[in-house]
Protein backbone atom coordinates (compact mmCIF):
# COMPACT_ATOMS: atom_id res chain seq x y z
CA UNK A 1 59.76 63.22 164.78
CA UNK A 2 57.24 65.98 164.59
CA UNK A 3 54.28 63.44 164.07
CA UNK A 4 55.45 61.39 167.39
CA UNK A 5 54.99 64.38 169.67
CA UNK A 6 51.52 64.30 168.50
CA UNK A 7 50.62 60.56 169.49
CA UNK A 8 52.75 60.53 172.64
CA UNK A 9 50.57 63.47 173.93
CA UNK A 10 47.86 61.49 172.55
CA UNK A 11 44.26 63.06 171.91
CA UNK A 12 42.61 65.48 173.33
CA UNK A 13 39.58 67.10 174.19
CA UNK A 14 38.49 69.91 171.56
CA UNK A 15 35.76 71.11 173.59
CA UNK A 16 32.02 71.61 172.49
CA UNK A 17 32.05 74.80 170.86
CA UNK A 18 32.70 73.05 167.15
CA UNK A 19 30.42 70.01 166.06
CA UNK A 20 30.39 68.52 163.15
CA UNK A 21 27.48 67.23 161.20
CA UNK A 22 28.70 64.48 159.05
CA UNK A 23 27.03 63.37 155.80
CA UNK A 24 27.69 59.21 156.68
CA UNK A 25 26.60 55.91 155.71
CA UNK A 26 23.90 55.95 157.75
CA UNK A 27 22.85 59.52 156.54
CA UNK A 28 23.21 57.82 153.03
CA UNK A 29 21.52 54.89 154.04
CA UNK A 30 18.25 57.40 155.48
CA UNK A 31 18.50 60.00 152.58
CA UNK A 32 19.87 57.99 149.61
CA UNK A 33 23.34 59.10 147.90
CA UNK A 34 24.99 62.19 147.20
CA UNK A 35 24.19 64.43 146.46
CA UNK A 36 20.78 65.09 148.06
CA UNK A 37 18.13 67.72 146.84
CA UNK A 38 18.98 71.10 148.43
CA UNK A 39 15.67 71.33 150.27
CA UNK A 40 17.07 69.29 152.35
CA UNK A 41 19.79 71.58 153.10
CA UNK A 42 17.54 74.28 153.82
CA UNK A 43 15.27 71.47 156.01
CA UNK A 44 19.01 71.19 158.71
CA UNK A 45 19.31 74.86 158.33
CA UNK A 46 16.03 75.35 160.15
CA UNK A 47 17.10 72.63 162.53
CA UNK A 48 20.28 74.86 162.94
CA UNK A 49 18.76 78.65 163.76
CA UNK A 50 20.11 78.44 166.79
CA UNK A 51 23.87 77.41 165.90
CA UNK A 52 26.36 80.21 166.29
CA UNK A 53 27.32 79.47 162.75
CA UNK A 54 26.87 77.02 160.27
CA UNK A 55 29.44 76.10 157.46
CA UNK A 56 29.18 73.88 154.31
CA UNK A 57 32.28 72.15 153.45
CA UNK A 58 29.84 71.17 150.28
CA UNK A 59 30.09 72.48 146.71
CA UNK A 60 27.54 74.62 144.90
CA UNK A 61 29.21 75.62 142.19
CA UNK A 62 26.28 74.45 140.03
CA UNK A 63 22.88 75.57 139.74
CA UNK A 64 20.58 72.98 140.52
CA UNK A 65 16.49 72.41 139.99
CA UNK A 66 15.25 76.32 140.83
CA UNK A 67 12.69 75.01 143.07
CA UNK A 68 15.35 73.49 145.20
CA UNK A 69 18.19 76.27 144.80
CA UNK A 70 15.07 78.88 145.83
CA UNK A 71 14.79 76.89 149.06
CA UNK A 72 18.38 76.71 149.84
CA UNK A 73 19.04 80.08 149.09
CA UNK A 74 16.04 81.51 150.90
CA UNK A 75 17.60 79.23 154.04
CA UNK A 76 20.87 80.56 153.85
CA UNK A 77 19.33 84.19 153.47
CA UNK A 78 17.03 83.82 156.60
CA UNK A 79 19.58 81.99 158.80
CA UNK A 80 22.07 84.85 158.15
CA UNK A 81 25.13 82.86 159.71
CA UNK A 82 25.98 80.64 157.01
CA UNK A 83 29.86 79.78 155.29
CA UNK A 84 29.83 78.46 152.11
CA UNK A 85 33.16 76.44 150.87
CA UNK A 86 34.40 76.63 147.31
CA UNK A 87 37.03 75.33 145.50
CA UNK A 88 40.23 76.84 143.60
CA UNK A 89 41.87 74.78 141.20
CA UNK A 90 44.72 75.71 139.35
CA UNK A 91 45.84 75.26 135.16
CA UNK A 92 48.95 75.26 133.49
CA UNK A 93 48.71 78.63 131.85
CA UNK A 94 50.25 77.26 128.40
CA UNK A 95 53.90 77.37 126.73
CA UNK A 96 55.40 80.01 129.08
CA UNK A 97 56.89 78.64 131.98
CA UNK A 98 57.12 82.19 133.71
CA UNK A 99 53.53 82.63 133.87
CA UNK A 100 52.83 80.12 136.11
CA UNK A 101 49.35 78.37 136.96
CA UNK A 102 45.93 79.72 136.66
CA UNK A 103 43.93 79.90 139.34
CA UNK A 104 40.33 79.28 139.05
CA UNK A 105 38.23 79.77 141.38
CA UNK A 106 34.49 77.64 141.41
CA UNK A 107 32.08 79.95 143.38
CA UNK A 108 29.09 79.24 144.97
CA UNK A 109 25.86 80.14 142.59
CA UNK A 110 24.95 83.84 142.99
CA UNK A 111 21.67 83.07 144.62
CA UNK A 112 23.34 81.23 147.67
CA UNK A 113 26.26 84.12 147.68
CA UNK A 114 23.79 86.88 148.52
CA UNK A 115 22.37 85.62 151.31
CA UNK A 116 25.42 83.75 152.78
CA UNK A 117 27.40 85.63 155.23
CA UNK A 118 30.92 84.43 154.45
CA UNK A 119 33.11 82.01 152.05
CA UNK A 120 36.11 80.68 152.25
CA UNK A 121 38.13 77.75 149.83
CA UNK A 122 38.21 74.65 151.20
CA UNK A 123 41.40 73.85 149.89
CA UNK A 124 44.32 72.33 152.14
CA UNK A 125 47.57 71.45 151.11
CA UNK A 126 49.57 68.52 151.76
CA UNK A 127 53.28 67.95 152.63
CA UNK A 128 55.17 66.09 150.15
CA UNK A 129 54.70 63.07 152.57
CA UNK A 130 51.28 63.59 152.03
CA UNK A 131 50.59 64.62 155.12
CA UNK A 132 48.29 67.50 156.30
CA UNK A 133 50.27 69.65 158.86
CA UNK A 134 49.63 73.26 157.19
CA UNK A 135 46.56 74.95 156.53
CA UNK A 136 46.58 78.08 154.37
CA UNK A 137 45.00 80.45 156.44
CA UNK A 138 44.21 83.35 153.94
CA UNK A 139 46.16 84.80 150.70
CA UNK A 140 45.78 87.90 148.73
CA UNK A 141 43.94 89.22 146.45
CA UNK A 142 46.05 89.07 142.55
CA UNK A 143 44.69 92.76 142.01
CA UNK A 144 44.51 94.20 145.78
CA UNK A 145 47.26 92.49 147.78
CA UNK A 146 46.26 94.22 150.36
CA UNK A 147 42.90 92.38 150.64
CA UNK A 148 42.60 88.68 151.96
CA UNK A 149 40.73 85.78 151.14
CA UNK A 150 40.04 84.11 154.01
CA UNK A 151 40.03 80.00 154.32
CA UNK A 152 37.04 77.86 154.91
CA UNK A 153 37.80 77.53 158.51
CA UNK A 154 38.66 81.65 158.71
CA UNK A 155 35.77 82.49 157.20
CA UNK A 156 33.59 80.43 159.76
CA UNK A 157 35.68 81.96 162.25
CA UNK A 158 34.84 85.66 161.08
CA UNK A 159 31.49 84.98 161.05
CA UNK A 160 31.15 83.05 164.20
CA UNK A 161 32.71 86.18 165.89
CA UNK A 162 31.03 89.17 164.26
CA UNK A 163 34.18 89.77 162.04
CA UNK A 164 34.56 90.16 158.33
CA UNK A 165 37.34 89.85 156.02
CA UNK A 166 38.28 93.00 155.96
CA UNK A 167 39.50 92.64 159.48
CA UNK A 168 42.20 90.35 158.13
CA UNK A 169 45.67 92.05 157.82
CA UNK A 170 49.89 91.85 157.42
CA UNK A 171 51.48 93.60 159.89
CA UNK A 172 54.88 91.84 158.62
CA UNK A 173 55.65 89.19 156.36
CA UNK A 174 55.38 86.62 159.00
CA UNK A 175 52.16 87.16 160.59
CA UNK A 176 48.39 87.88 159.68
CA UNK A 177 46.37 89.40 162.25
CA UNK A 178 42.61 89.53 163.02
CA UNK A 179 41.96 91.94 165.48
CA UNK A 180 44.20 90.90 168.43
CA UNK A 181 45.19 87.38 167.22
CA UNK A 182 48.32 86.98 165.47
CA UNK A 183 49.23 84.22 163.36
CA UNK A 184 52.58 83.02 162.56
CA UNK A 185 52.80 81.90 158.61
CA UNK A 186 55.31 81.60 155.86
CA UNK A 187 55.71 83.20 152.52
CA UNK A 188 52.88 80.89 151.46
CA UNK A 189 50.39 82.10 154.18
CA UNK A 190 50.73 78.24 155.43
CA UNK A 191 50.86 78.03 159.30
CA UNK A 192 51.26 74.85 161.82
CA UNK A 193 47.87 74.05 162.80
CA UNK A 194 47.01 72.19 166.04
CA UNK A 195 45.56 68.61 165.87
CA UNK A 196 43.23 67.22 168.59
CA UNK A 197 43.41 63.58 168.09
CA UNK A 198 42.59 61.03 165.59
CA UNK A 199 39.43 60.82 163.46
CA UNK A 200 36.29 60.78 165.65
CA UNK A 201 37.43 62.88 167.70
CA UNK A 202 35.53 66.41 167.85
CA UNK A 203 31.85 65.93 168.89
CA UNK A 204 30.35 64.24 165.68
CA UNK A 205 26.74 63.80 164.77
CA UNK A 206 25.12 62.57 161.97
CA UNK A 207 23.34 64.44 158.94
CA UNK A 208 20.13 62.83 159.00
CA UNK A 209 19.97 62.72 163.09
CA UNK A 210 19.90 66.08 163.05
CA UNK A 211 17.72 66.69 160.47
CA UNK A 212 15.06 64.55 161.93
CA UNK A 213 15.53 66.15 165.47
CA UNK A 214 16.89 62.86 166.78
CA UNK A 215 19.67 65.16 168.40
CA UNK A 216 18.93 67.18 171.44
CA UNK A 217 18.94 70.99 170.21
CA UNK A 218 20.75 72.06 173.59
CA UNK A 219 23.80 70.41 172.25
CA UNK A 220 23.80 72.48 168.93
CA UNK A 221 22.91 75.57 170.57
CA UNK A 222 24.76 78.43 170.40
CA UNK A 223 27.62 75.63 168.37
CA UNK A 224 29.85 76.53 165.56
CA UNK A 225 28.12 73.55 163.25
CA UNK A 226 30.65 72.34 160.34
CA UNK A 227 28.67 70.28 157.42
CA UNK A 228 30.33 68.29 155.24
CA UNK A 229 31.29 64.36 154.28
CA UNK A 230 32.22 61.83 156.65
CA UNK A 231 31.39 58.53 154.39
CA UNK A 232 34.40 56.86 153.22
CA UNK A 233 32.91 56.62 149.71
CA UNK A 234 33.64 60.01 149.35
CA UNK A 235 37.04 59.91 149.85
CA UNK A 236 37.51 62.93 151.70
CA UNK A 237 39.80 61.83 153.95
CA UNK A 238 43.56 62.76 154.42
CA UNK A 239 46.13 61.83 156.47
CA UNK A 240 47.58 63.75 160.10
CA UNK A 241 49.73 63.80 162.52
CA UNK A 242 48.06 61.04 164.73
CA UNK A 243 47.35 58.86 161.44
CA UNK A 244 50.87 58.06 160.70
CA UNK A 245 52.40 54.22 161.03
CA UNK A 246 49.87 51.19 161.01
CA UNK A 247 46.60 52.86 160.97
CA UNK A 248 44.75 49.81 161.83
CA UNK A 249 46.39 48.59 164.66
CA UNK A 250 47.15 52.40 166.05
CA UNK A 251 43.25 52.73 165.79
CA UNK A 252 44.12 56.16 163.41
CA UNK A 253 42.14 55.85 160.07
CA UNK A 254 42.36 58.86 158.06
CA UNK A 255 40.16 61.92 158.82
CA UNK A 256 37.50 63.32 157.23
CA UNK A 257 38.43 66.76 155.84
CA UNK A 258 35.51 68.53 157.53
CA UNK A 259 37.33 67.49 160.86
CA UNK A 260 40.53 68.50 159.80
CA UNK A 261 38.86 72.29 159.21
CA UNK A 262 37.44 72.03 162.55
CA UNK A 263 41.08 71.39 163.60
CA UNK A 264 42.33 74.66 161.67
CA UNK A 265 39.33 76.29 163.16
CA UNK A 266 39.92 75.05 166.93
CA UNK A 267 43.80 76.59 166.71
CA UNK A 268 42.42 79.76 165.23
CA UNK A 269 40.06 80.20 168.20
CA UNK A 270 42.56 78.80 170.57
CA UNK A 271 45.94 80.82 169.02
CA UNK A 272 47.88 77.67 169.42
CA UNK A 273 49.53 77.35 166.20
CA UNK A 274 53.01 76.11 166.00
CA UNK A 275 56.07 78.18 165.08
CA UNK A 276 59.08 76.42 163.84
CA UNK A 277 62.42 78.17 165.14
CA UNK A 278 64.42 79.79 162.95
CA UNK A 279 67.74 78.32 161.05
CA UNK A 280 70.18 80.37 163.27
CA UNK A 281 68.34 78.33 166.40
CA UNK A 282 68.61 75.30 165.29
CA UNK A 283 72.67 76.04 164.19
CA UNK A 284 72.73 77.32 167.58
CA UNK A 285 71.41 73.72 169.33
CA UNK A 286 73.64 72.22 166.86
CA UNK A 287 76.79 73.43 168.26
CA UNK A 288 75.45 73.33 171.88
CA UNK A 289 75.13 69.89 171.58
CA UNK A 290 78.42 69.18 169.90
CA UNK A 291 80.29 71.17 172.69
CA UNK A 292 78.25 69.21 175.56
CA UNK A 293 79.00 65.72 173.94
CA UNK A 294 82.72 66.35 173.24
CA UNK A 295 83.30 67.78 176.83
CA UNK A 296 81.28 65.03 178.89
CA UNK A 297 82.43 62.02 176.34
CA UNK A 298 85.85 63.73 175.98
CA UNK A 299 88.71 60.94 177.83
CA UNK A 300 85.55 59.55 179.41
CA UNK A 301 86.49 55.82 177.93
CA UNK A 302 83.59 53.89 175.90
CA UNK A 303 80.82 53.01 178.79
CA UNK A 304 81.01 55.73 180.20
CA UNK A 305 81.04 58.20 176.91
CA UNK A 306 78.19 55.88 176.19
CA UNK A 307 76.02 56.36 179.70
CA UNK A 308 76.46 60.82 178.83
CA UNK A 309 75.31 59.82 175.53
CA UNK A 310 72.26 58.30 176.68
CA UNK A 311 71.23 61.36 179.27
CA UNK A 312 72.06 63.43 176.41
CA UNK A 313 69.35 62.03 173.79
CA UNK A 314 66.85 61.64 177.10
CA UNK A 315 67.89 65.64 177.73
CA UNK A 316 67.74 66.53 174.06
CA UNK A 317 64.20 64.64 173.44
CA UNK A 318 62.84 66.22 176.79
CA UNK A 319 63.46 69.77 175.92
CA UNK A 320 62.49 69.49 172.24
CA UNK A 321 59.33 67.85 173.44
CA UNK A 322 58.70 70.82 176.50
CA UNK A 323 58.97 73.18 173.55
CA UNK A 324 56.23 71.96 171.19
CA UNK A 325 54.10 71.11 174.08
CA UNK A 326 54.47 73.88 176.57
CA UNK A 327 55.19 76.77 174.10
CA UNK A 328 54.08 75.36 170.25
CA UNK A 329 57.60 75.30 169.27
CA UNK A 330 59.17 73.07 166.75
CA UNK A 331 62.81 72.37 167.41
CA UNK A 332 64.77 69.93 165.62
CA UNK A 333 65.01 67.08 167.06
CA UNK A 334 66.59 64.43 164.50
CA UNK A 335 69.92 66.37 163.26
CA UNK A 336 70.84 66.85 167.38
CA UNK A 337 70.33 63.34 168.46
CA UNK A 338 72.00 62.27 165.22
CA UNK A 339 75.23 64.63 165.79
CA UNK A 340 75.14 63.43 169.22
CA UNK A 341 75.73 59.56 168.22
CA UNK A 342 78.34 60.76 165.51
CA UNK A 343 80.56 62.73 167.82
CA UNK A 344 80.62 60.14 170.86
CA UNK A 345 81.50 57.76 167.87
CA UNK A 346 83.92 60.20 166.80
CA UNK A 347 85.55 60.73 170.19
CA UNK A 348 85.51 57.25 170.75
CA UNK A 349 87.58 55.85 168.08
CA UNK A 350 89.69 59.10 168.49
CA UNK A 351 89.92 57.76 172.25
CA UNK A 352 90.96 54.50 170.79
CA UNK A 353 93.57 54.92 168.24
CA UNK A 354 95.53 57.49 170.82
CA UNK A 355 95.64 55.00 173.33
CA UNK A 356 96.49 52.86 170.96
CA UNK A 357 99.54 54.82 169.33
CA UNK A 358 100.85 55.10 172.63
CA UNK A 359 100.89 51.19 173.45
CA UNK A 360 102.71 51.08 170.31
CA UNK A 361 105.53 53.40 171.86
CA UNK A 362 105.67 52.38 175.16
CA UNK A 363 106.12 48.55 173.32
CA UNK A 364 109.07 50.21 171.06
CA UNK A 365 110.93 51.96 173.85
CA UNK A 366 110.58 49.27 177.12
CA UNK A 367 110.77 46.24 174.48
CA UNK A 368 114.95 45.97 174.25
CA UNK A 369 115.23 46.12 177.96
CA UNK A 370 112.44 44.35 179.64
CA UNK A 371 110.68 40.86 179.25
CA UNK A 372 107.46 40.99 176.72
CA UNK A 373 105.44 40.26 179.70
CA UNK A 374 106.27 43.20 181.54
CA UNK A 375 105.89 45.67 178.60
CA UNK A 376 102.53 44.07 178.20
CA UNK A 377 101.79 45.33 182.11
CA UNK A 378 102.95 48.72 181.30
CA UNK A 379 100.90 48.73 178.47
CA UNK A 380 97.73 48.00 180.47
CA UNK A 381 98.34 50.55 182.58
């Protein structure tokens, strides 16, 4: 039900402050197959000086030819706005079960690190659906839980505005904070992201048009630029809310992960993250619901109970869908509409077999005196 609020609201315009720069077939088909030589990196970086920030949703966890790792890293160093993405991966840490996984995490090389002005892991989870509706916006440090390490999309953010990660914060267990911006997460450090639309939907250009200055500079000017894979032989592509049912038909294909960060990124900027309500709200709802629907259904008879039942679900869906849209809350929506049906089923047949009991009596007492026929009547009535 969540997904559906998504695609009836249907996409929506993200804006021009984030652009991505994806590495496509056509890229691929100008500058041959990944991965390219890191001068070339450092070649769109120059093309980029005048981006707000750029961010790599690339690895460089290994050193390359020094020649071309020189040139990257002198880029990065003279650019002095650049994120760099890595990636954690996690081990089984051996017989004991307590322990838990190992986290390891694959840095950048050093030379890229001292010139790059933030980094953040690119990971993002998954529901078990396999569906990306969380992003993990930052999590502590295993030695200094007091100190954060910020997401891909965080760190762009905290460089794109000044910030760095230091700035990141817990006022309570269910919020981070960056300067005045709040964010609503869970014990995981997961929060609802905002989604704009399908794939294709934030401004999009490709690698190699930028990099030969086949894309007007005014339109990267002063842009938050996210780099990173956008060719489905990759296979950096997950699923959202808008990419759910019959993806060809809906016109939803997957979406790239670079565009899903710029998602995570857009929500950070915007503050429009979601917030589910808590359990004692949705209890709450529960019983609302069940009172409403036995009152109004309540000695109502069948078509009508059934016409109360109907405003109800178009009352119930309305406000649930007001909430996420208007105020970015998530209410459920399934357990009322299904308690709904249940209880004018319930008061239904209770309806039923009353009526029916007392047919039964009126029959016993009226049959010894009066013609079938006319205890039939009386029975109708």
């Amino acid at each position: 039900v969540y997904d559906t609020w998504f695609r009836l609201s249907g996409a929506k315009d993200p804006g021009d402050q984030i652009v991505i720069i994806g590495m496509g077939e056509k890229s691929i088909s100008e500058l041959g197959p990944l991965a390219w030589p890191r001068s070339t990196h450092a070649a769109l970086l120059e093309q980029l000086r005048e981006a707000r920030a750029v961010a790599f949703d690339v690895d460089f966890d290994i050193p390359g030819q020094p020649d071309e790792d020189r040139a990257l890293a002198q880029a990065i160093y003279d650019h002095g706005r650049v994120v760099l993405g890595y990636a954690l991966t996690f081990e089984a840490a051996g017989d004991n079960p307590e322990q838990g996984p190992s986290m390891n995490i694959k840095m950048p090389v050093e030379d890229f690190l001292i010139g790059a002005a933030g980094v953040g892991y690119i990971n993002m989870p998954a529901d078990p659906d396999n569906v990306v509706r969380h992003t993990t916006v930052a999590f502590p440090l295993p030695d200094f839980p007091e100190q954060f390490m910020p997401s891909f999309h965080l760190a762009t953010a905290l460089v794109a505005n000044g910030l760095d990660p230091e700035a990141i914060s817990q006022p309570n267990p269910k919020q981070l904070q960056i300067n005045n911006k709040l964010i609503p997460v869970d014990a995981q450090y997961q929060a609802l992201s905002d989604f704009w639309g399908p794939a294709g939907t934030f401004p999009t250009y490709e690698y190699s048009d930028v990099l030969f200055g086949r894309v007007d500079p005014a339109l990267l000017r002063d842009r938050i630029c996210l780099i990173g894979p956008t060719s489905v032989l990759e296979h950096d592509y997950q699923q959202t809310p808008y990419t759910r049912g019959n993806l060809v038909l809906d016109n939803a294909l997957p979406t790239p992960g670079v565009e899903i960060h710029a998602s995570c990124l857009q929500t950070f900027l915007e503050g429009c993250y979601f917030q589910r309500v808590t359990t004692g709200t949705n209890l709450l709802f529960l019983l609302l619901v069940w009172l409403i629907t036995t009152v109004l259904t309540l000695r109502r008879g069948p078509w009508a109970g059934l016409a109360v039942v109907s405003i109800m679900i178009v009352a119930i869906g309305g406000l649930v869908y007001g909430l996420w849209l208007y105020k970015h809350l998530w209410l459920n929506c399934a357990a009322p509409l299904a308690l709904t049906i249940a209880t004018y089923t319930a008061v239904t047949a209770e309806s039923y077999l009353a009526a029916e009991m007392e047919r039964r009596k009126t029959r016993a007492l009226f049959g010894r005196y009066v013609s079938p026929a006319v205890v039939e009547e009386l029975t109708n009535h």
